[in-house]
PDB file of N, CA and C in Angstrom:
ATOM      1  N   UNK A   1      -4.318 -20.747 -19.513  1.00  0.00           N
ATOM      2  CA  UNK A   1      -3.868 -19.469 -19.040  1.00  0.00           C
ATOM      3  C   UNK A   1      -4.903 -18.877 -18.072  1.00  0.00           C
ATOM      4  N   UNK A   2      -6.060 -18.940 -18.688  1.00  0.00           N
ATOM      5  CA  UNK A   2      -6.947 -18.378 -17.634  1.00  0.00           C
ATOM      6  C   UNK A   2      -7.448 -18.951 -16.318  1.00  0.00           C
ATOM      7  N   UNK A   3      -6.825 -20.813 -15.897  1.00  0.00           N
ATOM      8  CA  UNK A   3      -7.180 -21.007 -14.836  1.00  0.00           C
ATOM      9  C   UNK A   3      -5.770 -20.580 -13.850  1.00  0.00           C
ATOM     10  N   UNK A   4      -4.612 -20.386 -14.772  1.00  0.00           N
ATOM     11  CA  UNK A   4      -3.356 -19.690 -14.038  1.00  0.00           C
ATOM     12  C   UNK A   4      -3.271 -18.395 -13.733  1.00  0.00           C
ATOM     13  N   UNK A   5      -4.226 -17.555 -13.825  1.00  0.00           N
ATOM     14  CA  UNK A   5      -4.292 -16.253 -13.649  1.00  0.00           C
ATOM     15  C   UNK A   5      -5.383 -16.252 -12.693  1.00  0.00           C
ATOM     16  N   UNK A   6      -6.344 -17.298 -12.792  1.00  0.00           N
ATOM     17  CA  UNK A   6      -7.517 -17.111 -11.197  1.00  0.00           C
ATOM     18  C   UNK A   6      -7.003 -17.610 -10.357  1.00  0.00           C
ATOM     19  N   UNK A   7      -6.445 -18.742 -10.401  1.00  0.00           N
ATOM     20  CA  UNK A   7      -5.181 -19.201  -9.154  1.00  0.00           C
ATOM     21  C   UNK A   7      -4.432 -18.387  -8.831  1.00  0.00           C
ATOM     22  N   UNK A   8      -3.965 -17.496  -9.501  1.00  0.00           N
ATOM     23  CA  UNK A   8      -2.841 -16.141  -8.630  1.00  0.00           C
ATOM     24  C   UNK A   8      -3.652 -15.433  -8.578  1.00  0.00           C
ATOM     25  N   UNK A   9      -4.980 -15.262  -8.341  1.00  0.00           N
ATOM     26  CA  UNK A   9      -5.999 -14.133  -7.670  1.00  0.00           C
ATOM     27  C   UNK A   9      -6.200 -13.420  -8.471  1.00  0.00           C
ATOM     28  N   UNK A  10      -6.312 -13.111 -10.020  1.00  0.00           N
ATOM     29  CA  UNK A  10      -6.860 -12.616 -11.147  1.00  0.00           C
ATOM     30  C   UNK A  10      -8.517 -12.158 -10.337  1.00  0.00           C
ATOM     31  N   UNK A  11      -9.063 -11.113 -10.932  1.00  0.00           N
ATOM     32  CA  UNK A  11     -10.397 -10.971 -10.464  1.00  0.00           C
ATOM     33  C   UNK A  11     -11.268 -11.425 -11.669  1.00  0.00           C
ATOM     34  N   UNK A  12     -11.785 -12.450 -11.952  1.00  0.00           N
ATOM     35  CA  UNK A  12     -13.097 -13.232 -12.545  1.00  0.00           C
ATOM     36  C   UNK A  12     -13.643 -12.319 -13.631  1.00  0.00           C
ATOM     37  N   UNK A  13     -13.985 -11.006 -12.794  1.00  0.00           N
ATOM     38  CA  UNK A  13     -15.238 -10.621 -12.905  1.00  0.00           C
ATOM     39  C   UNK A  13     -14.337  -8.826 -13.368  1.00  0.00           C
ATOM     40  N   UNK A  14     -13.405  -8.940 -13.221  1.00  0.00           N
ATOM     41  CA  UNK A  14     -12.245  -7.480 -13.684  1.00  0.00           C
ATOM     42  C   UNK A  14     -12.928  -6.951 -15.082  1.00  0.00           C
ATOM     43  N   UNK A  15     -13.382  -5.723 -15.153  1.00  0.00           N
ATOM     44  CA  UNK A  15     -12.988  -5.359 -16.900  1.00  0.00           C
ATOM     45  C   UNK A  15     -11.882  -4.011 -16.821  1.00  0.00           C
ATOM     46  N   UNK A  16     -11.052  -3.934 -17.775  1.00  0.00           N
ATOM     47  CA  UNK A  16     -10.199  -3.294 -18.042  1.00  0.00           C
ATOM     48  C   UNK A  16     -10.053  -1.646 -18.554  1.00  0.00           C
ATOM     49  N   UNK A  17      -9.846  -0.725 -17.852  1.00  0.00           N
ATOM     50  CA  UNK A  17      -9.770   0.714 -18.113  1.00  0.00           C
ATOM     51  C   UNK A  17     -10.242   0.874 -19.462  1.00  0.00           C
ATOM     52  N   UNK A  18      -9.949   0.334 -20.427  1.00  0.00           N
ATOM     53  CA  UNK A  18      -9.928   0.727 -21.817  1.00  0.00           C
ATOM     54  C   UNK A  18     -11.192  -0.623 -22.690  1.00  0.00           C
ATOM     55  N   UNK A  19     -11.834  -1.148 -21.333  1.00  0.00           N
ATOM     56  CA  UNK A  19     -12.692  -2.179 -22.259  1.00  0.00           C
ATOM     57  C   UNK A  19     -14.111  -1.642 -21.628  1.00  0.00           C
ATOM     58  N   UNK A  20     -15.391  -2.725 -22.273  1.00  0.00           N
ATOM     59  CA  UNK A  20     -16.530  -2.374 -21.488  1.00  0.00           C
ATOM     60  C   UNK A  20     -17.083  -3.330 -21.400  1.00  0.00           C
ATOM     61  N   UNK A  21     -16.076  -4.556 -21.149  1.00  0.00           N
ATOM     62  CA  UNK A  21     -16.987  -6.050 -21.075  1.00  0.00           C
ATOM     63  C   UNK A  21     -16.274  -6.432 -20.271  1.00  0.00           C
ATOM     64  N   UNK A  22     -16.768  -7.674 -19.739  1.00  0.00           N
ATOM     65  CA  UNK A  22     -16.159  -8.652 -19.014  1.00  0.00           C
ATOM     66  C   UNK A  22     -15.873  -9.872 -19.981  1.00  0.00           C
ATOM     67  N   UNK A  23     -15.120 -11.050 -19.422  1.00  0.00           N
ATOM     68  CA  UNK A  23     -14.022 -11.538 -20.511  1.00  0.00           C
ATOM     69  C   UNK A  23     -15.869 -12.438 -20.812  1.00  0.00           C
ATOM     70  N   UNK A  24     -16.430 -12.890 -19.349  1.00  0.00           N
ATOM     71  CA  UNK A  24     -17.616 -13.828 -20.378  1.00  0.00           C
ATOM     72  C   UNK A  24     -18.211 -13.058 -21.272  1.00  0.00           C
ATOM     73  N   UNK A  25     -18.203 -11.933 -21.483  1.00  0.00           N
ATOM     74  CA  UNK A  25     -19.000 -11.133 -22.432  1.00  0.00           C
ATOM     75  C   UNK A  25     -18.754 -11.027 -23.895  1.00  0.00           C
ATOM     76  N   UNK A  26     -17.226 -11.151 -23.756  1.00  0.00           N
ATOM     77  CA  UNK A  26     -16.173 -11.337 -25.049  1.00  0.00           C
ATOM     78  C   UNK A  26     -16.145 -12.892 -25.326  1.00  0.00           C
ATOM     79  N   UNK A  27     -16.475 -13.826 -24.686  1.00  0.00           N
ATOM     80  CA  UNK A  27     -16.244 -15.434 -24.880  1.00  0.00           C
ATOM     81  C   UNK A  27     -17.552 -15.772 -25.349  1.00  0.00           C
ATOM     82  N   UNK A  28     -18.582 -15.083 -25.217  1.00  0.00           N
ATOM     83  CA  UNK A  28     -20.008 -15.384 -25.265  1.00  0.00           C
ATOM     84  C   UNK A  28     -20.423 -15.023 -27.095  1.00  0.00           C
ATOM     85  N   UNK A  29     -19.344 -14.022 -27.671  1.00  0.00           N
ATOM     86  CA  UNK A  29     -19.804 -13.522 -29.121  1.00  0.00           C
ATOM     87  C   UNK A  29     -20.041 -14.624 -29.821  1.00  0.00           C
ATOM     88  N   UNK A  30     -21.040 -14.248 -30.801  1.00  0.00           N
ATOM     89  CA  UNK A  30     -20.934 -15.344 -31.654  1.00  0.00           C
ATOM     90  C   UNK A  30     -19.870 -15.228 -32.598  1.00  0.00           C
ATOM     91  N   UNK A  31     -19.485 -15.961 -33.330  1.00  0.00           N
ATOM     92  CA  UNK A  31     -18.529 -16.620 -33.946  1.00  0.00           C
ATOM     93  C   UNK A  31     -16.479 -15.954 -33.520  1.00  0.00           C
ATOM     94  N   UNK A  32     -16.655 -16.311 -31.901  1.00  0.00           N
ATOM     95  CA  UNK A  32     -15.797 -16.302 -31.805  1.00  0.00           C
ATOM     96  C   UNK A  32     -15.208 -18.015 -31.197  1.00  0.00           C
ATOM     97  N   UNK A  33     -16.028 -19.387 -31.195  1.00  0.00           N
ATOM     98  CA  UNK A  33     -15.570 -20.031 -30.752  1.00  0.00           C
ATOM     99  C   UNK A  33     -14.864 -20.045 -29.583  1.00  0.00           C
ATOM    100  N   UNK A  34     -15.559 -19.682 -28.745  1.00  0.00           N
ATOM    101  CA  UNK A  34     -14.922 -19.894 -27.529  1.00  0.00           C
ATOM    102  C   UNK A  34     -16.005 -20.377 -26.166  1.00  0.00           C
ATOM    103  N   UNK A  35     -17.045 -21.091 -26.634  1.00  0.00           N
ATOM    104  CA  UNK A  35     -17.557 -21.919 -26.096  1.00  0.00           C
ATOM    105  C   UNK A  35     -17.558 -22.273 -24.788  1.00  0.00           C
ATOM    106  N   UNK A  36     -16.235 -23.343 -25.111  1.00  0.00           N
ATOM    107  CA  UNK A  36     -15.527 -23.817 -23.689  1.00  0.00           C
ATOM    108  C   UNK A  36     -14.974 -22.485 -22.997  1.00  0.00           C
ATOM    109  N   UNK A  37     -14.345 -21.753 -22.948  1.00  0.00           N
ATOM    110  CA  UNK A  37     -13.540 -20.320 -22.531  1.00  0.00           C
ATOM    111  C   UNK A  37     -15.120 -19.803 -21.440  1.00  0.00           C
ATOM    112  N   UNK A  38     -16.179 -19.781 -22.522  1.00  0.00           N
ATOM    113  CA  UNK A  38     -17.231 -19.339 -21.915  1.00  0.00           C
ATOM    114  C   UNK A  38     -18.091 -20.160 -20.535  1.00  0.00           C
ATOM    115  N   UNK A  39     -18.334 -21.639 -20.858  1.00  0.00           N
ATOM    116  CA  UNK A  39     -18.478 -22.217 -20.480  1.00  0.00           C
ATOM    117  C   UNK A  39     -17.472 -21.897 -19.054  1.00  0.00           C
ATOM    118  N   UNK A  40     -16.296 -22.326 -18.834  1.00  0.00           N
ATOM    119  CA  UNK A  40     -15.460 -22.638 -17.868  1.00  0.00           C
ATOM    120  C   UNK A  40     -15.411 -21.215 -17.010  1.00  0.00           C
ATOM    121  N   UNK A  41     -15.603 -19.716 -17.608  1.00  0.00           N
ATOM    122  CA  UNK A  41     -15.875 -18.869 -16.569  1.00  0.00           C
ATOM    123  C   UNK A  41     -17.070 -18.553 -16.116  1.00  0.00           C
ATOM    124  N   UNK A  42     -18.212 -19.226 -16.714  1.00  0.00           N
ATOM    125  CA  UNK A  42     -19.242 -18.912 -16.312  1.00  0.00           C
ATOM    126  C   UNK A  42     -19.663 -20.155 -14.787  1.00  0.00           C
ATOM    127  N   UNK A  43     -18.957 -21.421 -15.170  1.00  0.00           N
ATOM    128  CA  UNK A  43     -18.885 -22.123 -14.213  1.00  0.00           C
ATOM    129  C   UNK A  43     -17.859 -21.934 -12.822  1.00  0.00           C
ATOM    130  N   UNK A  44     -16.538 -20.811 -13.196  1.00  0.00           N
ATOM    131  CA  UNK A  44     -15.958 -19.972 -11.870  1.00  0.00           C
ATOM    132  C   UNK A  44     -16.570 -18.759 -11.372  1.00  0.00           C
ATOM    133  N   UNK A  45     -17.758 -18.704 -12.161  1.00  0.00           N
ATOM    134  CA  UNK A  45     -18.978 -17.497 -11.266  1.00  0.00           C
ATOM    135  C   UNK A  45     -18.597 -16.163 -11.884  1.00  0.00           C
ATOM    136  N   UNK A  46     -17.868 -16.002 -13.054  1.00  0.00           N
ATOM    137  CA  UNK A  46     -18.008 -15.127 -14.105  1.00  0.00           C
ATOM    138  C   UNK A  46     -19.733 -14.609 -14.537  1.00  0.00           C
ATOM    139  N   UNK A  47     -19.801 -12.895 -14.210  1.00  0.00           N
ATOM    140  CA  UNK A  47     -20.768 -12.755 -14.324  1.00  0.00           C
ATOM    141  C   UNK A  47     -20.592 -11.635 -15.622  1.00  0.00           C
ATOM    142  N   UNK A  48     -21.389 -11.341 -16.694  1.00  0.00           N
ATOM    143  CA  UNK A  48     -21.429 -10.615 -17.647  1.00  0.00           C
ATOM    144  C   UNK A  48     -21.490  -9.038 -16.659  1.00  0.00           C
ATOM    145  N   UNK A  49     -21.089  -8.402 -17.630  1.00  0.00           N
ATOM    146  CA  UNK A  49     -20.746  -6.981 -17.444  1.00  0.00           C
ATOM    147  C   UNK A  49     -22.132  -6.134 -17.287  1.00  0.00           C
ATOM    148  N   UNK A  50     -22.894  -6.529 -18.076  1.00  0.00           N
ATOM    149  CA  UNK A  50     -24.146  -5.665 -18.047  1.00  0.00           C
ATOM    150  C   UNK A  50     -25.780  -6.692 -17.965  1.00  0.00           C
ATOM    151  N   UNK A  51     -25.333  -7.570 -16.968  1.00  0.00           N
ATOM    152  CA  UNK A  51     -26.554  -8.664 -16.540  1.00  0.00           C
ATOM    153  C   UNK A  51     -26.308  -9.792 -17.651  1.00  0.00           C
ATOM    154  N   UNK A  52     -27.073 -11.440 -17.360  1.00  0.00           N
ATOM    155  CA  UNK A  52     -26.813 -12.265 -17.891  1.00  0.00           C
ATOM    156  C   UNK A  52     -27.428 -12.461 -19.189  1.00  0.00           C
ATOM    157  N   UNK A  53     -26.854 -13.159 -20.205  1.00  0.00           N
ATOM    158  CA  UNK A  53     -27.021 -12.987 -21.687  1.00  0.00           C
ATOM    159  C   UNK A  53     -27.675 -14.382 -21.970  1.00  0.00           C
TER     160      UNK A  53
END
């Protein structure tokens, strides 16, 4: 889903009216398993919300 939403021009790096992270910021928690999720936006130049972690 998430490489089908940067292909239709999704912004990477977007956080949402009602959030205060960016999605690597939320993929990065611990024990949320999402590793790869993290991995794969940090390698499309996903940058954390409040500098790198």
């Amino acid at each position: 889903m998430a490489e089908h939403l940067l292909s239709r021009g999704a912004d990477i790096n977007g956080i949402p009216d009602y959030a205060q992270h960016a999605a690597i910021d939320i993929a990065a928690e611990p024990d949320t398993r999402r590793a790869l999720l993290r991995d794969w936006l940090h390698d499309q130049g996903c940058r954390p919300a409040a500098g790198e972690r």
